[in-house]
C-alpha atoms as a PDB file:
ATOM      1  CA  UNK A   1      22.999 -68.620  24.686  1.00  0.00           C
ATOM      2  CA  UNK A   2      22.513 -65.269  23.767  1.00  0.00           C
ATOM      3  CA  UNK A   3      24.855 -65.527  20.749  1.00  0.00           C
ATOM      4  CA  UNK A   4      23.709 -68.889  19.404  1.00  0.00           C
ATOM      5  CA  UNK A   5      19.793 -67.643  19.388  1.00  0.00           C
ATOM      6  CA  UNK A   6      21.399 -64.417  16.900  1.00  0.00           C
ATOM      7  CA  UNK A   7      23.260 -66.612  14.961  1.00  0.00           C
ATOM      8  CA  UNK A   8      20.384 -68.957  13.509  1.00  0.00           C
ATOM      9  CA  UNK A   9      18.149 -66.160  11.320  1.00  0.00           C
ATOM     10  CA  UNK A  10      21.824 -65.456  10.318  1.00  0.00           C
ATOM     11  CA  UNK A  11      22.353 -68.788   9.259  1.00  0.00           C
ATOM     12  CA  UNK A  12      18.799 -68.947   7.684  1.00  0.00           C
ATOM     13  CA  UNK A  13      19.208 -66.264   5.384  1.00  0.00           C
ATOM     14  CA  UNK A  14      22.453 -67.727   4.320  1.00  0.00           C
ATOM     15  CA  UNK A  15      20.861 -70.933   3.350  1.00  0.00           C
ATOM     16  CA  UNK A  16      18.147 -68.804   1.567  1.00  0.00           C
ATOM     17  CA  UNK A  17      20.759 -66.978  -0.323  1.00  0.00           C
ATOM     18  CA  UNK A  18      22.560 -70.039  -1.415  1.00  0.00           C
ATOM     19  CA  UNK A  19      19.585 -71.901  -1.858  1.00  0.00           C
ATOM     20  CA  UNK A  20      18.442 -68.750  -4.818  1.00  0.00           C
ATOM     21  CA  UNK A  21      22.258 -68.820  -5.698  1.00  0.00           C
ATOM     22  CA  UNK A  22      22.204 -72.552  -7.092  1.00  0.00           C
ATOM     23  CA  UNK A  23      18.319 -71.738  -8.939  1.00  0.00           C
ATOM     24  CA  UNK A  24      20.460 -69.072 -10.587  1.00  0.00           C
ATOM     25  CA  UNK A  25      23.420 -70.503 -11.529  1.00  0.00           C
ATOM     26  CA  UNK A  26      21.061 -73.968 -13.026  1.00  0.00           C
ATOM     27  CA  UNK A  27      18.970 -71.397 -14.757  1.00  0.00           C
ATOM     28  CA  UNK A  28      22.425 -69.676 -15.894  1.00  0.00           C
ATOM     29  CA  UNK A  29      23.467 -73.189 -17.200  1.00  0.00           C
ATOM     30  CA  UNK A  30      20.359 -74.288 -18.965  1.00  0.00           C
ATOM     31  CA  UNK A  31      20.350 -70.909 -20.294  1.00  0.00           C
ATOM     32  CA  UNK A  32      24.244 -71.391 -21.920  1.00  0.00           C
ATOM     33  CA  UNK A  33      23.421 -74.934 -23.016  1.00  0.00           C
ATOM     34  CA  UNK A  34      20.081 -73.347 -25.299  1.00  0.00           C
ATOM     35  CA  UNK A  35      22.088 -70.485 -26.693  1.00  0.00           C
ATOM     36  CA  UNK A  36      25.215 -73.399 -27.280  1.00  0.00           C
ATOM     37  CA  UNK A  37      22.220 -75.243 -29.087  1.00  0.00           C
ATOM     38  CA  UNK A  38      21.208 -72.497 -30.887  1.00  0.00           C
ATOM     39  CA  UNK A  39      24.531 -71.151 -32.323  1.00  0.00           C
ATOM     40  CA  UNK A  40      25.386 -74.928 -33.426  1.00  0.00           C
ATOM     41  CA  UNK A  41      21.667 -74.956 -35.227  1.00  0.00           C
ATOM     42  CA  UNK A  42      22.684 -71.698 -36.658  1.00  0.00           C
ATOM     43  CA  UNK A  43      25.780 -72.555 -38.204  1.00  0.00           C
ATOM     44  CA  UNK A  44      24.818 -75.261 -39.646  1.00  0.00           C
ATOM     45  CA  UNK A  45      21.727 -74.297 -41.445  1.00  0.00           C
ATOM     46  CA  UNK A  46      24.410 -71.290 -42.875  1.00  0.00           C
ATOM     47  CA  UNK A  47      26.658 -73.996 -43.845  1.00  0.00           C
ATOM     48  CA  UNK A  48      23.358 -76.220 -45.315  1.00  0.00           C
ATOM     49  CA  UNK A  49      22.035 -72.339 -47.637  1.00  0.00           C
ATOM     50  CA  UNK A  50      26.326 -72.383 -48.628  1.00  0.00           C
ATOM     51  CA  UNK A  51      26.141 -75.853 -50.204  1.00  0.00           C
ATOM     52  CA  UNK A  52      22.766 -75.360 -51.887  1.00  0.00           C
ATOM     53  CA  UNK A  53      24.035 -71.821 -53.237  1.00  0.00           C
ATOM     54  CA  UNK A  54      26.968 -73.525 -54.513  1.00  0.00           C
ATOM     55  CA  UNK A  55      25.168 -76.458 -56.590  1.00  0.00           C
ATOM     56  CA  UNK A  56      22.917 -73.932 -58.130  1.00  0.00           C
ATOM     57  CA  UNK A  57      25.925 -72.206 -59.236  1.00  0.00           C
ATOM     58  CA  UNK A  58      27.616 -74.852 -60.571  1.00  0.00           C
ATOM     59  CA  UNK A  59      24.446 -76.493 -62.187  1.00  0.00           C
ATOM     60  CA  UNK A  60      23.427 -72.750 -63.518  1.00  0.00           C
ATOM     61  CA  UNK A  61      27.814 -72.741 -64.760  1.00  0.00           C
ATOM     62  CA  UNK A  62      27.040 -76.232 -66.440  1.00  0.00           C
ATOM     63  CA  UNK A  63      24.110 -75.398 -67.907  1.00  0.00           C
ATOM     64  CA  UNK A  64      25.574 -72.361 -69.403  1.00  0.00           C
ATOM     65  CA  UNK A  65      28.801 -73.931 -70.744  1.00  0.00           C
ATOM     66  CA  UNK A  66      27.956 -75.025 -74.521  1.00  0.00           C
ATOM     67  CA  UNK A  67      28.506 -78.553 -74.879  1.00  0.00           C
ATOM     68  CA  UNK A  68      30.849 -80.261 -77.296  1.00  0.00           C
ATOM     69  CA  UNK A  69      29.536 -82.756 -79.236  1.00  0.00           C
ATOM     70  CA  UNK A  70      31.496 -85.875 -80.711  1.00  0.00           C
ATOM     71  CA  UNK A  71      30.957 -84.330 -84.395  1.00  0.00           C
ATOM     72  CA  UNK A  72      32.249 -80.667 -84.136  1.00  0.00           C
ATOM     73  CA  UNK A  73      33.949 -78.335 -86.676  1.00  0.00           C
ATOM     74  CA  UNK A  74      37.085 -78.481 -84.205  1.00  0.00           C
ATOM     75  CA  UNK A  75      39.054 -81.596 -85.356  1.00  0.00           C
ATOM     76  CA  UNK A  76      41.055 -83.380 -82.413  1.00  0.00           C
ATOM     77  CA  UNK A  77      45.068 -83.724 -82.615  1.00  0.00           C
ATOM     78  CA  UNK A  78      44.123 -87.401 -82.686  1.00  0.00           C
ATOM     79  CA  UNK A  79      42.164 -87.534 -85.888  1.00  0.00           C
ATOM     80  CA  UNK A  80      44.645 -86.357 -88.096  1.00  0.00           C
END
Protein backbone atom coordinates (compact mmCIF):
# COMPACT_ATOMS: atom_id res chain seq x y z
CA UNK A 1 0.00 0.00 0.00
CA UNK A 2 2.94 1.75 0.80
CA UNK A 3 4.12 1.87 -2.83
CA UNK A 4 0.82 2.75 -4.50
CA UNK A 5 0.31 5.95 -1.96
CA UNK A 6 4.23 7.11 -3.51
CA UNK A 7 3.32 6.44 -6.79
CA UNK A 8 0.23 8.91 -7.24
CA UNK A 9 2.12 12.61 -6.68
CA UNK A 10 4.43 10.71 -9.13
CA UNK A 11 1.82 10.19 -11.46
CA UNK A 12 0.42 13.76 -10.83
CA UNK A 13 3.33 15.56 -11.80
CA UNK A 14 3.53 13.50 -14.88
CA UNK A 15 0.13 14.51 -15.96
CA UNK A 16 1.17 18.15 -15.08
CA UNK A 17 4.17 17.86 -17.23
CA UNK A 18 2.34 16.49 -20.15
CA UNK A 19 -0.51 18.51 -19.60
CA UNK A 20 2.27 21.98 -20.08
CA UNK A 21 3.93 19.71 -22.80
CA UNK A 22 0.76 19.73 -25.22
CA UNK A 23 0.13 23.96 -24.25
CA UNK A 24 3.66 24.06 -25.66
CA UNK A 25 3.75 22.14 -28.48
CA UNK A 26 -0.13 23.98 -29.65
CA UNK A 27 1.56 27.24 -28.90
CA UNK A 28 4.71 25.83 -30.97
CA UNK A 29 2.19 25.04 -33.82
CA UNK A 30 0.16 28.18 -33.92
CA UNK A 31 3.38 29.84 -33.67
CA UNK A 32 4.81 27.89 -37.16
CA UNK A 33 1.45 28.33 -38.87
CA UNK A 34 1.80 32.62 -38.24
CA UNK A 35 5.41 32.71 -39.30
CA UNK A 36 4.19 30.08 -42.50
CA UNK A 37 1.55 32.98 -42.96
CA UNK A 38 3.85 35.52 -42.77
CA UNK A 39 6.66 34.31 -45.14
CA UNK A 40 3.79 33.47 -47.83
CA UNK A 41 2.47 37.34 -47.24
CA UNK A 42 6.02 38.28 -47.66
CA UNK A 43 6.77 36.77 -50.80
CA UNK A 44 4.15 37.74 -52.39
CA UNK A 45 3.99 41.39 -51.75
CA UNK A 46 8.01 41.04 -53.15
CA UNK A 47 6.67 39.34 -56.09
CA UNK A 48 3.51 42.17 -56.28
CA UNK A 49 6.77 45.54 -55.90
CA UNK A 50 8.67 43.00 -58.96
CA UNK A 51 5.71 43.30 -61.35
CA UNK A 52 4.98 46.97 -60.65
CA UNK A 53 8.89 47.74 -61.04
CA UNK A 54 8.77 45.98 -64.20
CA UNK A 55 5.69 47.91 -65.91
CA UNK A 56 7.24 51.15 -64.95
CA UNK A 57 10.20 50.05 -66.75
CA UNK A 58 8.73 49.01 -69.65
CA UNK A 59 6.17 51.97 -69.80
CA UNK A 60 9.29 54.46 -68.88
CA UNK A 61 11.31 52.02 -72.16
CA UNK A 62 8.10 52.81 -74.32
CA UNK A 63 7.84 56.10 -73.57
CA UNK A 64 11.39 56.70 -74.36
CA UNK A 65 11.53 54.79 -77.68
CA UNK A 66 10.74 57.54 -80.51
CA UNK A 67 7.86 56.51 -82.38
CA UNK A 68 7.66 55.90 -86.10
CA UNK A 69 5.16 57.49 -87.81
CA UNK A 70 3.39 56.23 -91.13
CA UNK A 71 5.09 59.33 -93.07
CA UNK A 72 8.88 59.10 -92.20
CA UNK A 73 12.05 60.01 -94.17
CA UNK A 74 12.87 56.11 -94.02
CA UNK A 75 11.07 54.63 -97.10
CA UNK A 76 9.87 50.87 -96.58
CA UNK A 77 11.27 47.96 -99.00
CA UNK A 78 7.59 47.82 -99.92
CA UNK A 79 7.12 51.25 -101.36
CA UNK A 80 9.53 51.10 -103.92
Amino acid sequence: MSALMNADPDFAVLREDLAVLKRDVASLIEYMKCGATNTVRNAADQIDRGVRSLRQQARAEGEARPRQSATSSKSSPLSR
